[in-house]
Protein backbone atom coordinates (compact mmCIF):
# COMPACT_ATOMS: atom_id res chain seq x y z
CA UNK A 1 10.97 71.51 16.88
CA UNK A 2 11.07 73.86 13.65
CA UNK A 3 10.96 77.50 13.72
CA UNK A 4 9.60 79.45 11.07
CA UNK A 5 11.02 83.77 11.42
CA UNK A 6 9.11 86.09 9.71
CA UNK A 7 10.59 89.41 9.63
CA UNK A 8 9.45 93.34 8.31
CA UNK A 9 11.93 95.49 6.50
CA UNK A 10 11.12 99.42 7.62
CA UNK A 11 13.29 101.08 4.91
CA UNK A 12 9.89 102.49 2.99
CA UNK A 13 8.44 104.72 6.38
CA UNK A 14 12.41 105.32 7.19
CA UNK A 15 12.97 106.89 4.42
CA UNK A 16 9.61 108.59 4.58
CA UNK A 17 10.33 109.95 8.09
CA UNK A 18 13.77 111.63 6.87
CA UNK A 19 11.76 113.25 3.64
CA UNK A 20 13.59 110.74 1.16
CA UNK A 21 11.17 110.06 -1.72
CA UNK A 22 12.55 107.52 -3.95
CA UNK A 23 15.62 105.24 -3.71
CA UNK A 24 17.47 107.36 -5.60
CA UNK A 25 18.06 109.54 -2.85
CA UNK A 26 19.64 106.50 -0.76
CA UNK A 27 22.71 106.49 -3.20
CA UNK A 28 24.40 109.75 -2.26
CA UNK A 29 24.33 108.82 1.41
CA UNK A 30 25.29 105.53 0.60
CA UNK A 31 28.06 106.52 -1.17
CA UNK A 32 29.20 108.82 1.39
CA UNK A 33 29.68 105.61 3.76
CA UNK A 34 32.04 103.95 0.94
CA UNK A 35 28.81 101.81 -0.59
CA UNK A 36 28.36 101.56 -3.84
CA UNK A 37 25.28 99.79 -5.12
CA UNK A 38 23.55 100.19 -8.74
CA UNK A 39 20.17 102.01 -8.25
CA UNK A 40 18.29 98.91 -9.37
CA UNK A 41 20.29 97.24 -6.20
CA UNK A 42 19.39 100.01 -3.46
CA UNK A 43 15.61 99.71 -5.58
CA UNK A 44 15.48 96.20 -4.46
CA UNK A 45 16.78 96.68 -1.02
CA UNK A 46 13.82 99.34 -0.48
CA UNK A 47 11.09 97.96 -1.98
CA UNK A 48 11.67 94.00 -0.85
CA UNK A 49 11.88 92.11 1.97
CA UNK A 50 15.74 91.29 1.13
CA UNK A 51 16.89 87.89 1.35
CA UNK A 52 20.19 88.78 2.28
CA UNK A 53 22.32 91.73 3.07
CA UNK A 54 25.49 92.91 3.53
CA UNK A 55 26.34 93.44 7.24
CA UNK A 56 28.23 96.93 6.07
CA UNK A 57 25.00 97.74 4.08
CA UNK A 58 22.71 96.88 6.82
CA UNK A 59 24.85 99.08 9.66
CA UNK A 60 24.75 102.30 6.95
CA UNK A 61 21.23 102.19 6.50
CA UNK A 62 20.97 102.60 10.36
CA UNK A 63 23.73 105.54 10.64
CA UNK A 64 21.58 107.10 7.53
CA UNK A 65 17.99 106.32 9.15
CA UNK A 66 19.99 107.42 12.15
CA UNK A 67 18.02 104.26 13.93
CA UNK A 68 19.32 100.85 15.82
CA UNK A 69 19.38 97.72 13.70
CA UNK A 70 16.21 96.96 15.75
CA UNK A 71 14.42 99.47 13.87
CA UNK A 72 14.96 98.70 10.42
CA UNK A 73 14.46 95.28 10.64
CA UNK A 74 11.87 93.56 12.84
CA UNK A 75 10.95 89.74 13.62
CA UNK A 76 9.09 86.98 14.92
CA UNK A 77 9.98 83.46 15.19
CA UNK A 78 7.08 81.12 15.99
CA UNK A 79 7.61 76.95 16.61
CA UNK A 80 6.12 74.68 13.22
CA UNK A 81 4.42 71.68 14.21
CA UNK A 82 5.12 68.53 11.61
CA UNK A 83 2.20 68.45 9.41
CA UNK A 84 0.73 65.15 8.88
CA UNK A 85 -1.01 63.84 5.99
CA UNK A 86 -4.61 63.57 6.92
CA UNK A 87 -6.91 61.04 5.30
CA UNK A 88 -10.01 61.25 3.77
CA UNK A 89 -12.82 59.99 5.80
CA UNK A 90 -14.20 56.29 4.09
CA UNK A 91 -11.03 56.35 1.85
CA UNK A 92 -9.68 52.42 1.02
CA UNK A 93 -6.85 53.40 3.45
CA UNK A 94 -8.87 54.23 6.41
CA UNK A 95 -10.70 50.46 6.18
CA UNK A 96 -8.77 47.00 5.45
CA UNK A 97 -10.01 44.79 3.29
CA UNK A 98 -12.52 47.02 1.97
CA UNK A 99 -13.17 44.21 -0.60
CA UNK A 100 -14.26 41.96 2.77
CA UNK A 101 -17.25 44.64 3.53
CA UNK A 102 -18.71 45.24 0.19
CA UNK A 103 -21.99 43.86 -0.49
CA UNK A 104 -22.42 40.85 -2.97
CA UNK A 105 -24.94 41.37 -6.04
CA UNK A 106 -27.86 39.88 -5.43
CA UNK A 107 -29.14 37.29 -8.13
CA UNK A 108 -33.55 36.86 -8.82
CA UNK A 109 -34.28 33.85 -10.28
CA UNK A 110 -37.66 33.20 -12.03
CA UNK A 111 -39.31 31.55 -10.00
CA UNK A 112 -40.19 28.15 -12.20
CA UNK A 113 -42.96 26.48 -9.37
CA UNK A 114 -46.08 28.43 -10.88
């Protein structure tokens, strides 16, 4: 069976709990722990839900944050059931041979006896 993980980045209240304002105050300490990221990069890494990241960069935002892993990024996994198409009730699909089970057109003839 599929599993879908859904996962929260905690970098925004992190940062919020250590009096950091902006992601411009990331680079300093990043730098300080040999990283060295553009601001636009750290931007992203604050204000999305990153894709991927650098194990080195993920283990320095802890030591910053002075958190576990754990912390900064949470998840959930939950099982995907298949998806089937459904039909439309009455569609063509549903009933074979529609054609069989449609009505004929009836015909009135004058009658000619009067």
């Amino acid at each position: 069976m599929k599993r879908q993980i859904h996962y929260e980045w905690h970098t925004r209240e992190l940062m919020a709990r250590m009096g950091m304002r902006n992601s411009r105050d990331l680079v300093e300490p990043l730098r300080e722990r040999g990283i060295t990221l553009s601001e636009s990069q750290i931007y992203r890494i604050v204000a999305q839900d990153p894709e991927r990241i650098a194990f080195k960069v993920l283990v320095a935002l802890a030591d910053i944050f002075r958190v576990e892993v754990n912390e900064l990024v949470t998840y959930t996994a939950t099982d995907v059931r298949a998806q089937y198409p459904r039909k439309a009730v009455g569609s063509a699909a549903e009933v074979p041979l529609i054609e069989a089970y449609r009505p004929v057109r009836a015909r009135i003839r004058p009658d000619n006896d009067a």
